[in-house]
PDB file of N, CA and C in Angstrom:
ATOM      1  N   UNK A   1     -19.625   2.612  17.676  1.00  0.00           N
ATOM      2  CA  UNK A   1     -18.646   3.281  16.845  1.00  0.00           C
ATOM      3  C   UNK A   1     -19.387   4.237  15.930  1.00  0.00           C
ATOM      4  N   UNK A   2     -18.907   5.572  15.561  1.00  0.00           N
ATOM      5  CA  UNK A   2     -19.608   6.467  14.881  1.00  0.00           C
ATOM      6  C   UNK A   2     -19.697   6.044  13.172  1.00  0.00           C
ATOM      7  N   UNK A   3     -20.698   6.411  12.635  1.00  0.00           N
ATOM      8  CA  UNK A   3     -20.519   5.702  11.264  1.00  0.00           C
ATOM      9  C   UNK A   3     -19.291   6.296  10.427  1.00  0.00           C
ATOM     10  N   UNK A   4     -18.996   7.723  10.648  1.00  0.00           N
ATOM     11  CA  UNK A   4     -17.699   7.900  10.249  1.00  0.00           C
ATOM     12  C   UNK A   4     -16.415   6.783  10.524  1.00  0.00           C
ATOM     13  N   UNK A   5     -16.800   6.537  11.615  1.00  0.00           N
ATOM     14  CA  UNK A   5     -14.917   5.405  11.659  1.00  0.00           C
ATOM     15  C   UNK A   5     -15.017   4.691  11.074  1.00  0.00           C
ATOM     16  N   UNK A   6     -16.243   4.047  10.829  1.00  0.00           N
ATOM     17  CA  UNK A   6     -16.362   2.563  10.208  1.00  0.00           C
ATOM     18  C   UNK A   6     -15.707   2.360   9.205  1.00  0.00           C
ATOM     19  N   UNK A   7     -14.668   1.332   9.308  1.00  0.00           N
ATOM     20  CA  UNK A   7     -13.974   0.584   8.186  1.00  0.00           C
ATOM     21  C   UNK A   7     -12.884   1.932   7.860  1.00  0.00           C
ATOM     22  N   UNK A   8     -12.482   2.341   8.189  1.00  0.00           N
ATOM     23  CA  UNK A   8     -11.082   3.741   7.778  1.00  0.00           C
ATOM     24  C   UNK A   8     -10.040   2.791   7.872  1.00  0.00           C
ATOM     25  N   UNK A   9      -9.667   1.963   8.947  1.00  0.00           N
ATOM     26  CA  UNK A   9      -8.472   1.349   9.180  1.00  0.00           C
ATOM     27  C   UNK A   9      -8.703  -0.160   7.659  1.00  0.00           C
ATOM     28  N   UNK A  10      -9.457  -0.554   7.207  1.00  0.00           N
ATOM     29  CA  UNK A  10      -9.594  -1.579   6.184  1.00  0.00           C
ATOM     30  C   UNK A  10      -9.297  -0.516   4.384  1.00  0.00           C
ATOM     31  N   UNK A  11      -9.779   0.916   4.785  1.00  0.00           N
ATOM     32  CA  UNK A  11      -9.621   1.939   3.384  1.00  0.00           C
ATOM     33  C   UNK A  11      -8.094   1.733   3.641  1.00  0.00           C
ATOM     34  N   UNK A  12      -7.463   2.279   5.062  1.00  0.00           N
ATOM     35  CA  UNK A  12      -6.105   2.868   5.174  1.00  0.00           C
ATOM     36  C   UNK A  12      -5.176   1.783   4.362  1.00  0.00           C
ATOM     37  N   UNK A  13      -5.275   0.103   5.119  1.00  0.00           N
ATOM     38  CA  UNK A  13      -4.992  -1.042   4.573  1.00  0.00           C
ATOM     39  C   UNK A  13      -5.019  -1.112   3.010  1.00  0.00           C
ATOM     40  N   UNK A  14      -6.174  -1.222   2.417  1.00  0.00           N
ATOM     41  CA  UNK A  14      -6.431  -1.481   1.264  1.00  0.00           C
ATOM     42  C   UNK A  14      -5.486  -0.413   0.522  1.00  0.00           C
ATOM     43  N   UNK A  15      -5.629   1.110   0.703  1.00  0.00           N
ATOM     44  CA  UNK A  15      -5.134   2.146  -0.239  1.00  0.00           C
ATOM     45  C   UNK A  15      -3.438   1.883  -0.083  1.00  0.00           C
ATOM     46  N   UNK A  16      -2.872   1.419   0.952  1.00  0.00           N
ATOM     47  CA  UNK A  16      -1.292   1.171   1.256  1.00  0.00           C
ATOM     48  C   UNK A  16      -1.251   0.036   0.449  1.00  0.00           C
ATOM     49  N   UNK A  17      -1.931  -1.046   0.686  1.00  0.00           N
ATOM     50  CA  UNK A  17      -1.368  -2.228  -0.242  1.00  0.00           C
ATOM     51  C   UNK A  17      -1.643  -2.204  -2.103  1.00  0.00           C
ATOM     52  N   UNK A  18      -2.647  -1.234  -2.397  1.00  0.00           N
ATOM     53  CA  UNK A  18      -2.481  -0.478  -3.789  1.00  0.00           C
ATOM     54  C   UNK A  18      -1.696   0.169  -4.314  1.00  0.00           C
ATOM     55  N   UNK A  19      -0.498   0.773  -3.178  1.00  0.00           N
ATOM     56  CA  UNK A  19       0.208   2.059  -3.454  1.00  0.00           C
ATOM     57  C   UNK A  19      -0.396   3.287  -3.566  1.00  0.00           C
ATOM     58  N   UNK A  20      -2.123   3.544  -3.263  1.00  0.00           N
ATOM     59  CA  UNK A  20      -2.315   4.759  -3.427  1.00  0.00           C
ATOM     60  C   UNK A  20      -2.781   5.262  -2.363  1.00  0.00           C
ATOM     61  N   UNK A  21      -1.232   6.795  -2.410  1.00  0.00           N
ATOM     62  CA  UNK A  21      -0.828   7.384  -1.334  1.00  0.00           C
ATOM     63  C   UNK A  21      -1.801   8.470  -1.097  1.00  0.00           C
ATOM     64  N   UNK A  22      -2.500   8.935  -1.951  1.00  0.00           N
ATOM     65  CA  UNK A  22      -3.517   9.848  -1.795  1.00  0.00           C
ATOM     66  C   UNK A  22      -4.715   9.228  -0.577  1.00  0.00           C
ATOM     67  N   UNK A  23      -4.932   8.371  -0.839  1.00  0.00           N
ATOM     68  CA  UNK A  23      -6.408   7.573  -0.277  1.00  0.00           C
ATOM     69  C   UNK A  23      -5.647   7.406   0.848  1.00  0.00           C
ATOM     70  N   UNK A  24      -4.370   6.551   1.038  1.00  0.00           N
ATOM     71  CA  UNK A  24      -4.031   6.124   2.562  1.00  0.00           C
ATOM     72  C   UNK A  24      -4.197   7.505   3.166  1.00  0.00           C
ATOM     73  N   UNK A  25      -3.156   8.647   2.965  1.00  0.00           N
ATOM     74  CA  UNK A  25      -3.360   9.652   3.645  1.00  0.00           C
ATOM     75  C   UNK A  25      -4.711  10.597   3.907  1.00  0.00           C
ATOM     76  N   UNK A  26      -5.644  10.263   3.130  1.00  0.00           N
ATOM     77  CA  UNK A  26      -6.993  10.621   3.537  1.00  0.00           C
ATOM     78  C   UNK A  26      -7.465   9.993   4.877  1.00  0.00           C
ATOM     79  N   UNK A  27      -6.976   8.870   5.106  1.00  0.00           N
ATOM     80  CA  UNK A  27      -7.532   8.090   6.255  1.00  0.00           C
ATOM     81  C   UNK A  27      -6.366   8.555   7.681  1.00  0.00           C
ATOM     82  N   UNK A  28      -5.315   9.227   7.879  1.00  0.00           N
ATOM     83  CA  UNK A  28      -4.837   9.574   8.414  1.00  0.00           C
ATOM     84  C   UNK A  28      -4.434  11.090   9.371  1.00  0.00           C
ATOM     85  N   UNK A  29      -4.489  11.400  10.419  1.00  0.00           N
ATOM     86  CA  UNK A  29      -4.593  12.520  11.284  1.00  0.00           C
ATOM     87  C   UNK A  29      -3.306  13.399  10.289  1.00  0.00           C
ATOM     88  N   UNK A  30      -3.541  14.873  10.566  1.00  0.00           N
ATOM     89  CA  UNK A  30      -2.534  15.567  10.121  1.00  0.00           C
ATOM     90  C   UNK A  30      -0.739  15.381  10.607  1.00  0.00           C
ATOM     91  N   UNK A  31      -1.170  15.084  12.135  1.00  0.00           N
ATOM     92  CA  UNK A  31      -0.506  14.825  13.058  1.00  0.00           C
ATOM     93  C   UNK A  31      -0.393  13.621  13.865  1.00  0.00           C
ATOM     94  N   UNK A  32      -0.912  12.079  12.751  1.00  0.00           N
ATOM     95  CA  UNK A  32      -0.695  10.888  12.949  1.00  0.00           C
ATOM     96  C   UNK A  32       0.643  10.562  13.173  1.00  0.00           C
ATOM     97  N   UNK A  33       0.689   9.795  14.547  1.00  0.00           N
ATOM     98  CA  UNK A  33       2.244   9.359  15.368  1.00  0.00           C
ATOM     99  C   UNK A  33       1.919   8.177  15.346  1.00  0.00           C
ATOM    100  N   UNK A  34       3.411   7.170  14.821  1.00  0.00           N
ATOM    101  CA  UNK A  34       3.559   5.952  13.450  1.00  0.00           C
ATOM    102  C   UNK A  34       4.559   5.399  14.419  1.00  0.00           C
ATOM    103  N   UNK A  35       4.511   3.946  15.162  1.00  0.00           N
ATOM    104  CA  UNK A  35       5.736   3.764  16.090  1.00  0.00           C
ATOM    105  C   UNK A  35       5.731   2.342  14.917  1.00  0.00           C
ATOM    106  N   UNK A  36       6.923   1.916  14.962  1.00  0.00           N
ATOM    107  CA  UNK A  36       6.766   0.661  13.778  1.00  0.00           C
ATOM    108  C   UNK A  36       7.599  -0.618  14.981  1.00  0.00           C
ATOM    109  N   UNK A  37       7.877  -1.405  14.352  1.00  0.00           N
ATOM    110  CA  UNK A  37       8.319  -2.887  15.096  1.00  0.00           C
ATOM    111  C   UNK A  37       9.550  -2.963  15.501  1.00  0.00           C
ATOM    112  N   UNK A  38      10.136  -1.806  14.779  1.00  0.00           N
ATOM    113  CA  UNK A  38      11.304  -1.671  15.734  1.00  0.00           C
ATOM    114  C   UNK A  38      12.104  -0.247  16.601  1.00  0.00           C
ATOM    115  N   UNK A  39      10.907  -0.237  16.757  1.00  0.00           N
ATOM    116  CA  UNK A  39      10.873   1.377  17.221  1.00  0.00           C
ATOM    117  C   UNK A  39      11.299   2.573  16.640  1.00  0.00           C
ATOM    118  N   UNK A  40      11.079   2.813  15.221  1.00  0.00           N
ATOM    119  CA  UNK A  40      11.486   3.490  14.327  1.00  0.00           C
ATOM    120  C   UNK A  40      10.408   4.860  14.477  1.00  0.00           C
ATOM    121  N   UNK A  41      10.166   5.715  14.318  1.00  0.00           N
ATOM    122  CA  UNK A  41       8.904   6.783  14.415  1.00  0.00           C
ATOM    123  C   UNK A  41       9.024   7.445  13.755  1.00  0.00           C
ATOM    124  N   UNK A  42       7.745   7.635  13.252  1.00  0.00           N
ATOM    125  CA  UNK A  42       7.289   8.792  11.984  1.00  0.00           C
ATOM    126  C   UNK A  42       6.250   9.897  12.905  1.00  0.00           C
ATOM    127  N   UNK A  43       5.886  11.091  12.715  1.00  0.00           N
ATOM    128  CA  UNK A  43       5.387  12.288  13.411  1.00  0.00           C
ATOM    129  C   UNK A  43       4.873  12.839  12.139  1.00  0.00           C
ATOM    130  N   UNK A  44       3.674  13.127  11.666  1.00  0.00           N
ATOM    131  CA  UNK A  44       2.795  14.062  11.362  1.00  0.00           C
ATOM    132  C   UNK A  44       2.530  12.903   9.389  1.00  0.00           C
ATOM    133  N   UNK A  45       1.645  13.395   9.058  1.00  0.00           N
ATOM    134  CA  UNK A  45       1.100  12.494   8.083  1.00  0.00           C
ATOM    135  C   UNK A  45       2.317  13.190   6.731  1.00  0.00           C
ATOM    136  N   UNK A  46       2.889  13.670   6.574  1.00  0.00           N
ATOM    137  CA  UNK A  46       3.766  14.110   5.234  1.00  0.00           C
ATOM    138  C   UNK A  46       4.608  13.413   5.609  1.00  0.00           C
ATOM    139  N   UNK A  47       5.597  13.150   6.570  1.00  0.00           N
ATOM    140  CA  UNK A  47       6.437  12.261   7.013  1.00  0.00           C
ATOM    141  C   UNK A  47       6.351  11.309   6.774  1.00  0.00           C
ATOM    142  N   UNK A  48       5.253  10.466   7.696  1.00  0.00           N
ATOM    143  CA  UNK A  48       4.551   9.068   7.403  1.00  0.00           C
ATOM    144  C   UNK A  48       4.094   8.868   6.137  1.00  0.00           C
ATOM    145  N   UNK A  49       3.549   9.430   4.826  1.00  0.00           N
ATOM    146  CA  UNK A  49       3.229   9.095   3.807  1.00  0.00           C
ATOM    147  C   UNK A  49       4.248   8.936   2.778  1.00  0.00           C
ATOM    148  N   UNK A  50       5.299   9.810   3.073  1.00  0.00           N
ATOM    149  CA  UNK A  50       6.549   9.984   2.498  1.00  0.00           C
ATOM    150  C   UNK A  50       7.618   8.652   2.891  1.00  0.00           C
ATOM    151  N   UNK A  51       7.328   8.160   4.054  1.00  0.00           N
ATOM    152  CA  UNK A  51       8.449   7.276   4.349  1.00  0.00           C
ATOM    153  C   UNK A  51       7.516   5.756   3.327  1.00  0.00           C
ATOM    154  N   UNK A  52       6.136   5.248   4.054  1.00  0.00           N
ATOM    155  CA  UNK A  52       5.404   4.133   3.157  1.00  0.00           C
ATOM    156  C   UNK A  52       5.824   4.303   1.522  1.00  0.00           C
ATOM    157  N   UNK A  53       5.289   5.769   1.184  1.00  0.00           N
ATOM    158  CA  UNK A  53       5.329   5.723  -0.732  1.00  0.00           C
ATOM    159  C   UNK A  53       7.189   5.542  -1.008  1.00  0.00           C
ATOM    160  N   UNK A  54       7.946   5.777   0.008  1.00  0.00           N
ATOM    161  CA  UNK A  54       9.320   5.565  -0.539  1.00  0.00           C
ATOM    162  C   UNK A  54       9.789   4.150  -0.767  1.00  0.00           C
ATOM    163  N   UNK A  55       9.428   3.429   0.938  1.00  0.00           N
ATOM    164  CA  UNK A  55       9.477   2.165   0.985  1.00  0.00           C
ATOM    165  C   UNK A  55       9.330   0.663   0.317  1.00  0.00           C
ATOM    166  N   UNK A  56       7.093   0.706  -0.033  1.00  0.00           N
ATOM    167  CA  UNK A  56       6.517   0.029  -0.138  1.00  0.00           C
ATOM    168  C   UNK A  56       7.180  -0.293  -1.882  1.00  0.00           C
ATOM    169  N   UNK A  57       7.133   0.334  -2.474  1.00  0.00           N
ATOM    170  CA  UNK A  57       7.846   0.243  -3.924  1.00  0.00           C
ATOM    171  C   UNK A  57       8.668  -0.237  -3.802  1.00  0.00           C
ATOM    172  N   UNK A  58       9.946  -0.529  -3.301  1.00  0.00           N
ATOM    173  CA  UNK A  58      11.598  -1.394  -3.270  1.00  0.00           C
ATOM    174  C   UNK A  58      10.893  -2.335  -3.030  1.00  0.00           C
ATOM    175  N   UNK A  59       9.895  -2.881  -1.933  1.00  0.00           N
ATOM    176  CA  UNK A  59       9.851  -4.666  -1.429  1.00  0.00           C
ATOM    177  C   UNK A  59       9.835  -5.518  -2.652  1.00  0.00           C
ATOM    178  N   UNK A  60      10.643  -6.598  -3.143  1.00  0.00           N
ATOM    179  CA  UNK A  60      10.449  -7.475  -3.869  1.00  0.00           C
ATOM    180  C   UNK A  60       8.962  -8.742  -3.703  1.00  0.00           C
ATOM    181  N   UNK A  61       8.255  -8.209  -4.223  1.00  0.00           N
ATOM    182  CA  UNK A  61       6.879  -9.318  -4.198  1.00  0.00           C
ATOM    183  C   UNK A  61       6.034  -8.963  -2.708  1.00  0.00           C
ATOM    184  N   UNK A  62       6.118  -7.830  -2.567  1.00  0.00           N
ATOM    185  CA  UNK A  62       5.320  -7.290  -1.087  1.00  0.00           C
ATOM    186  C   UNK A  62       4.018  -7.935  -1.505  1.00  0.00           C
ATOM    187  N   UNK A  63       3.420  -8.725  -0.464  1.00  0.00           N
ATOM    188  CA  UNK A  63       1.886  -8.589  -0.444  1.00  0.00           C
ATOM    189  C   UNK A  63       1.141  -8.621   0.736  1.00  0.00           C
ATOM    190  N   UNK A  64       0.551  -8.029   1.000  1.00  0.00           N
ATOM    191  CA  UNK A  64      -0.464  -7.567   2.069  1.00  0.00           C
ATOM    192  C   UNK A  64      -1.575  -8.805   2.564  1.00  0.00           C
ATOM    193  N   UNK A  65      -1.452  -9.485   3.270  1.00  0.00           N
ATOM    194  CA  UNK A  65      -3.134 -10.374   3.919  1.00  0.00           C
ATOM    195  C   UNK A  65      -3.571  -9.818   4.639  1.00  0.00           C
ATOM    196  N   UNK A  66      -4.847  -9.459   5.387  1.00  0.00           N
ATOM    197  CA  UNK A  66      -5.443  -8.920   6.316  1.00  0.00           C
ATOM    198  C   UNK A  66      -6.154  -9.850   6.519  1.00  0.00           C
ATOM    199  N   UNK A  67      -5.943 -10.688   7.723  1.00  0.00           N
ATOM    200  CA  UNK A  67      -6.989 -11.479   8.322  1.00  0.00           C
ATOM    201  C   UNK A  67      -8.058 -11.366   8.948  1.00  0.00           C
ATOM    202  N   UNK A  68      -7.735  -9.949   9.170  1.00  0.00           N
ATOM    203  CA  UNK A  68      -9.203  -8.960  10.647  1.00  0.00           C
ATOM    204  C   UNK A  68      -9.114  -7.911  11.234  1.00  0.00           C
ATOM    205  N   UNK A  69      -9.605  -7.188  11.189  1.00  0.00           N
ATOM    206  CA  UNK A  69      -9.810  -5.557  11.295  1.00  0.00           C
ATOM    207  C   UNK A  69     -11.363  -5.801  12.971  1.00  0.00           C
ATOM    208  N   UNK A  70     -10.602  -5.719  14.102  1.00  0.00           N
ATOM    209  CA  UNK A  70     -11.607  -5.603  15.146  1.00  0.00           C
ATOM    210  C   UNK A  70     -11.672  -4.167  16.248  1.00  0.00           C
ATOM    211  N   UNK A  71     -12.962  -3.571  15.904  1.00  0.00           N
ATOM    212  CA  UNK A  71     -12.626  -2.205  16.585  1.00  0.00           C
ATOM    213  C   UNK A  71     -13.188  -2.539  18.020  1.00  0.00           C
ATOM    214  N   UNK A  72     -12.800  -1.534  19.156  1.00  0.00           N
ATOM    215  CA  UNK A  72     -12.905  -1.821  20.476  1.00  0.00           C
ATOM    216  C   UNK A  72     -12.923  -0.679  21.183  1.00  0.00           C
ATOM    217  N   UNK A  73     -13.522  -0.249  22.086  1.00  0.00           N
ATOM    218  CA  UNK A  73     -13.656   0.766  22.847  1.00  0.00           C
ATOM    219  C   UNK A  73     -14.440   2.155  22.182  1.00  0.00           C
ATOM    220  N   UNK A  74     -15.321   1.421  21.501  1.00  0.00           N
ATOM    221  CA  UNK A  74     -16.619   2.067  21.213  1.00  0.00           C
ATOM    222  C   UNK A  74     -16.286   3.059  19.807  1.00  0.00           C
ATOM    223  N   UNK A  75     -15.438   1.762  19.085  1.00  0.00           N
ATOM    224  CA  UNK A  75     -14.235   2.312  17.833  1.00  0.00           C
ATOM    225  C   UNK A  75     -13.305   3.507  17.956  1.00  0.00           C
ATOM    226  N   UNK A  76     -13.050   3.616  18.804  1.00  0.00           N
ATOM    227  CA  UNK A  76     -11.464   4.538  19.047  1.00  0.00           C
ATOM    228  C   UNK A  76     -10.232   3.503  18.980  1.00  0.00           C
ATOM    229  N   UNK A  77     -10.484   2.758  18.904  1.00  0.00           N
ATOM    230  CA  UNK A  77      -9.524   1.475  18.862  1.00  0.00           C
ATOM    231  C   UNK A  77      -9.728   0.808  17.880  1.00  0.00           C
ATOM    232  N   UNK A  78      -8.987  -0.036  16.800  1.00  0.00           N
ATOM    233  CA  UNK A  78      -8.729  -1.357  16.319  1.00  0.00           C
ATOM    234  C   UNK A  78      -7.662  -2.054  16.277  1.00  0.00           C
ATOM    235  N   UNK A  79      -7.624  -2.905  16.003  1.00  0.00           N
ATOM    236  CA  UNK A  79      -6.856  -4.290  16.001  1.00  0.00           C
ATOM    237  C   UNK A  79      -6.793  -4.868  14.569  1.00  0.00           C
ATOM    238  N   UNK A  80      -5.664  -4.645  14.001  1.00  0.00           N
ATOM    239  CA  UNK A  80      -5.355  -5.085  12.329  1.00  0.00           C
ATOM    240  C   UNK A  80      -4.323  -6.686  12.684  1.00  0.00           C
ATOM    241  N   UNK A  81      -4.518  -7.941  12.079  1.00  0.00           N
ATOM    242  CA  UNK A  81      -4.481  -8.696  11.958  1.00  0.00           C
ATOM    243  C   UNK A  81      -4.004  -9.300  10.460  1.00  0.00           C
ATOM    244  N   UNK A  82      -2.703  -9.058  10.613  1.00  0.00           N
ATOM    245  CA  UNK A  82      -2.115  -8.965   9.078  1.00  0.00           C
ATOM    246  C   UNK A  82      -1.219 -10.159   9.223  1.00  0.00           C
ATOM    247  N   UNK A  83      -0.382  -9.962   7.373  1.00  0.00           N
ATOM    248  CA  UNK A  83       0.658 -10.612   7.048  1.00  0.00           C
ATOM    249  C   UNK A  83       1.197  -9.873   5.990  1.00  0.00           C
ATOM    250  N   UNK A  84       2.790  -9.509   6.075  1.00  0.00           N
ATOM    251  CA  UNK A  84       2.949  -8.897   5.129  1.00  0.00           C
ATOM    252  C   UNK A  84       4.034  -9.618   4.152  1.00  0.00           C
ATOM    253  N   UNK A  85       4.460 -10.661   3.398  1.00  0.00           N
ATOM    254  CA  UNK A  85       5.235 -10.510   2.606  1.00  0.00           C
ATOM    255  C   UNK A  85       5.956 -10.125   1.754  1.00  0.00           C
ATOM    256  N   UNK A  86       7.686 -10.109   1.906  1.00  0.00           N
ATOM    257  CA  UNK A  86       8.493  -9.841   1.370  1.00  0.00           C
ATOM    258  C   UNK A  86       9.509 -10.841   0.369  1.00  0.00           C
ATOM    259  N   UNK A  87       9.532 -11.092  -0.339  1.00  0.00           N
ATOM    260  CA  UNK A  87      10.837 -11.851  -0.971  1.00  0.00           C
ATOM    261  C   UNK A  87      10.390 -13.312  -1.071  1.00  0.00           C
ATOM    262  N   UNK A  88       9.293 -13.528  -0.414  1.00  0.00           N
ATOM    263  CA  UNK A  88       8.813 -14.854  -0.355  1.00  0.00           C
ATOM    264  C   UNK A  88       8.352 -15.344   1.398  1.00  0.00           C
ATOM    265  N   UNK A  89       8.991 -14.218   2.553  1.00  0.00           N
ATOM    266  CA  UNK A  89       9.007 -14.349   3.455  1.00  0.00           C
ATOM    267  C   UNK A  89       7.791 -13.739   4.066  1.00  0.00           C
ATOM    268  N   UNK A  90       7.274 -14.354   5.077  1.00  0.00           N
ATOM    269  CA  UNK A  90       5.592 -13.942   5.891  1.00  0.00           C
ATOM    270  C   UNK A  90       6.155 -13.572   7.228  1.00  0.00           C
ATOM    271  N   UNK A  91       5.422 -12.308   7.319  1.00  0.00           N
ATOM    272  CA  UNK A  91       5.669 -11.851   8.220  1.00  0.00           C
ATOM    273  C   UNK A  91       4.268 -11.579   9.352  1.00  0.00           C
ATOM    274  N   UNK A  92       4.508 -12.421   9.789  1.00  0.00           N
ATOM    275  CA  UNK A  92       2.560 -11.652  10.801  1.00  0.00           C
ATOM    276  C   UNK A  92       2.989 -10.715  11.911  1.00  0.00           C
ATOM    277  N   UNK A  93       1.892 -10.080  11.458  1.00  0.00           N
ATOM    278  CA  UNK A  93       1.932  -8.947  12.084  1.00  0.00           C
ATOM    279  C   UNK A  93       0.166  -8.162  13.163  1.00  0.00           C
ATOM    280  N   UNK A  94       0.892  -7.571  14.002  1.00  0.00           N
ATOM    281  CA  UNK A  94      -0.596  -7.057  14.451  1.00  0.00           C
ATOM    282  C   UNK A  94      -0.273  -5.433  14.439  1.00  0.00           C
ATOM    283  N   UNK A  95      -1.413  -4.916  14.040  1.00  0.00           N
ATOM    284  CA  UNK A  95      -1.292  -3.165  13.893  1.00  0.00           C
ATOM    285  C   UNK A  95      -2.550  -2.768  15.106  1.00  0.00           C
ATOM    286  N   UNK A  96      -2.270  -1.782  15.690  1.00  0.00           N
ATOM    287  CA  UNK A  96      -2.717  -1.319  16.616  1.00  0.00           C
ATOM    288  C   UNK A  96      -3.222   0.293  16.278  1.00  0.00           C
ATOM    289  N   UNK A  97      -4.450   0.635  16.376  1.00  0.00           N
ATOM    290  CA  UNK A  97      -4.753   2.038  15.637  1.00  0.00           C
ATOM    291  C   UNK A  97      -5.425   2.496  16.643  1.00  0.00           C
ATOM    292  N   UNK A  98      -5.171   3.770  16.923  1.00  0.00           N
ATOM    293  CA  UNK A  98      -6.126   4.855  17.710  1.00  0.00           C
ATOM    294  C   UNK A  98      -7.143   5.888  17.064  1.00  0.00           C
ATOM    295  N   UNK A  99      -8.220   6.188  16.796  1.00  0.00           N
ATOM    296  CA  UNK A  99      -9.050   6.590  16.098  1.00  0.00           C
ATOM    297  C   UNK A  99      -9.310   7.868  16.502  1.00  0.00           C
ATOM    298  N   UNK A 100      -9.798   9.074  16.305  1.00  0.00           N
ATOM    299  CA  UNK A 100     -10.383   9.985  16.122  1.00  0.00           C
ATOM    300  C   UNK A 100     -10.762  10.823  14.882  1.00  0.00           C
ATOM    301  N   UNK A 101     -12.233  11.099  15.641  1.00  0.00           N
ATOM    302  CA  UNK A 101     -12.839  12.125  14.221  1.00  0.00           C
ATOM    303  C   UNK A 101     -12.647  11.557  13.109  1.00  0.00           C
ATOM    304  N   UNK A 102     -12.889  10.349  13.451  1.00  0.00           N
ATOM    305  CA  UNK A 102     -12.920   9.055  12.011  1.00  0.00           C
ATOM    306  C   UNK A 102     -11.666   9.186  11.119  1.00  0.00           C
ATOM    307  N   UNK A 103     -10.885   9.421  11.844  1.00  0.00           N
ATOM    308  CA  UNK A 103      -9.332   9.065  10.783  1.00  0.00           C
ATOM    309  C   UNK A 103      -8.273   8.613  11.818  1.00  0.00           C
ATOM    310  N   UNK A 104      -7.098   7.961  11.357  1.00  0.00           N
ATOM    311  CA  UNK A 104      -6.338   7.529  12.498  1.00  0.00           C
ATOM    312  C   UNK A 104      -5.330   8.229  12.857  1.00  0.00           C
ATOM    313  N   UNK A 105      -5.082   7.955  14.284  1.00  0.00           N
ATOM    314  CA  UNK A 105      -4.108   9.278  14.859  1.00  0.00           C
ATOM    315  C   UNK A 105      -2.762   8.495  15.331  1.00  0.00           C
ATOM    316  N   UNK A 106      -3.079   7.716  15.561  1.00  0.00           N
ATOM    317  CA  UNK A 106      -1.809   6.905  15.957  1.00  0.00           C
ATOM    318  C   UNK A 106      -2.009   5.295  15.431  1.00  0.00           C
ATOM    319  N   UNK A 107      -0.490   4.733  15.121  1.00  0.00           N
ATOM    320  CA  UNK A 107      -0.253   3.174  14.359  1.00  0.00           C
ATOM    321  C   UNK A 107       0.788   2.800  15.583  1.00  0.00           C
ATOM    322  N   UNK A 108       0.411   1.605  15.924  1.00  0.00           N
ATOM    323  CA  UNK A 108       1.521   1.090  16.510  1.00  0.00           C
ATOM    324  C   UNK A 108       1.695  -0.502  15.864  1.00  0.00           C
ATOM    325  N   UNK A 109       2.630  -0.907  15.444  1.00  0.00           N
ATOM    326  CA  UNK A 109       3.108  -2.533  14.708  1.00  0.00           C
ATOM    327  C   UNK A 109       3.780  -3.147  15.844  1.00  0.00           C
ATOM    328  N   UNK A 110       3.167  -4.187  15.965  1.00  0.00           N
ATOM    329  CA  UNK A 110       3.727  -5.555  16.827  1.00  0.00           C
ATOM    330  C   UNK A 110       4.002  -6.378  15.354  1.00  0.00           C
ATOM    331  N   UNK A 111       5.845  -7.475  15.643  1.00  0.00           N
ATOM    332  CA  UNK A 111       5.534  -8.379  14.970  1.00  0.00           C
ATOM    333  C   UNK A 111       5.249  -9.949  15.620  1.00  0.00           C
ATOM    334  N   UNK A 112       4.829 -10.775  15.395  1.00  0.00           N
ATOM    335  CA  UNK A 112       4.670 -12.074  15.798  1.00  0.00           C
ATOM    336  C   UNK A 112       6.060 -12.541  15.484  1.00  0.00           C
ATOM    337  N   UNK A 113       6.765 -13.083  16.505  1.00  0.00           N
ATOM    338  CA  UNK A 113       7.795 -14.238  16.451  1.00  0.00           C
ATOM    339  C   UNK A 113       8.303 -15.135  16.550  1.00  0.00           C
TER     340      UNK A 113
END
């Protein structure tokens, strides 16, 4: 993996579960394509940063776990290994990231059920 990728998808994580939208979108393609868990889609990073900073603020008691961040295919790939709570409710989750030029270009969310 190039030393640029290293750890972008753990910044992207960390700066979303801070609320700061500046830093997440640093870690993101101009033209990052966002498929979510229920097939909802976001297209280009103003979109996608705009829909998280609208969102993440309403959740009552949101909190973020990250159990494991594993990159694969010579880091063009990782594998996010989360939990996200809402309201008191856990949600596990797996995030799926496609990498280039050390920022991410595509998110895809699986949830566990």
């Amino acid at each position: 993996m190039p030393a640029s990728d290293s750890g972008v998808v753990e910044r992207f994580l960390a700066a979303m579960a801070a609320h700061d939208w500046d830093a997440m979108a640093s870690c993101v393609a101009e033209d990052v394509h966002r498929v979510g868990p229920y097939q909802d889609v976001y297209d280009g990073k103003a979109e996608y940063v705009a829909f998280i900073a609208k969102l993440l603020p309403t959740l009552t008691g949101y909190v973020m776990q990250v159990d494991r961040v594993t990159y694969a295919d010579g880091g063009r790939i990782a594998f996010a290994e989360l939990s996200e709570t809402v309201d008191g409710v856990r949600t596990p989750e797996t995030l799926v990231f496609e990498l280039e030029d050390g920022i991410i270009k595509t998110i895809a969310i699986y949830i566990q059920q």
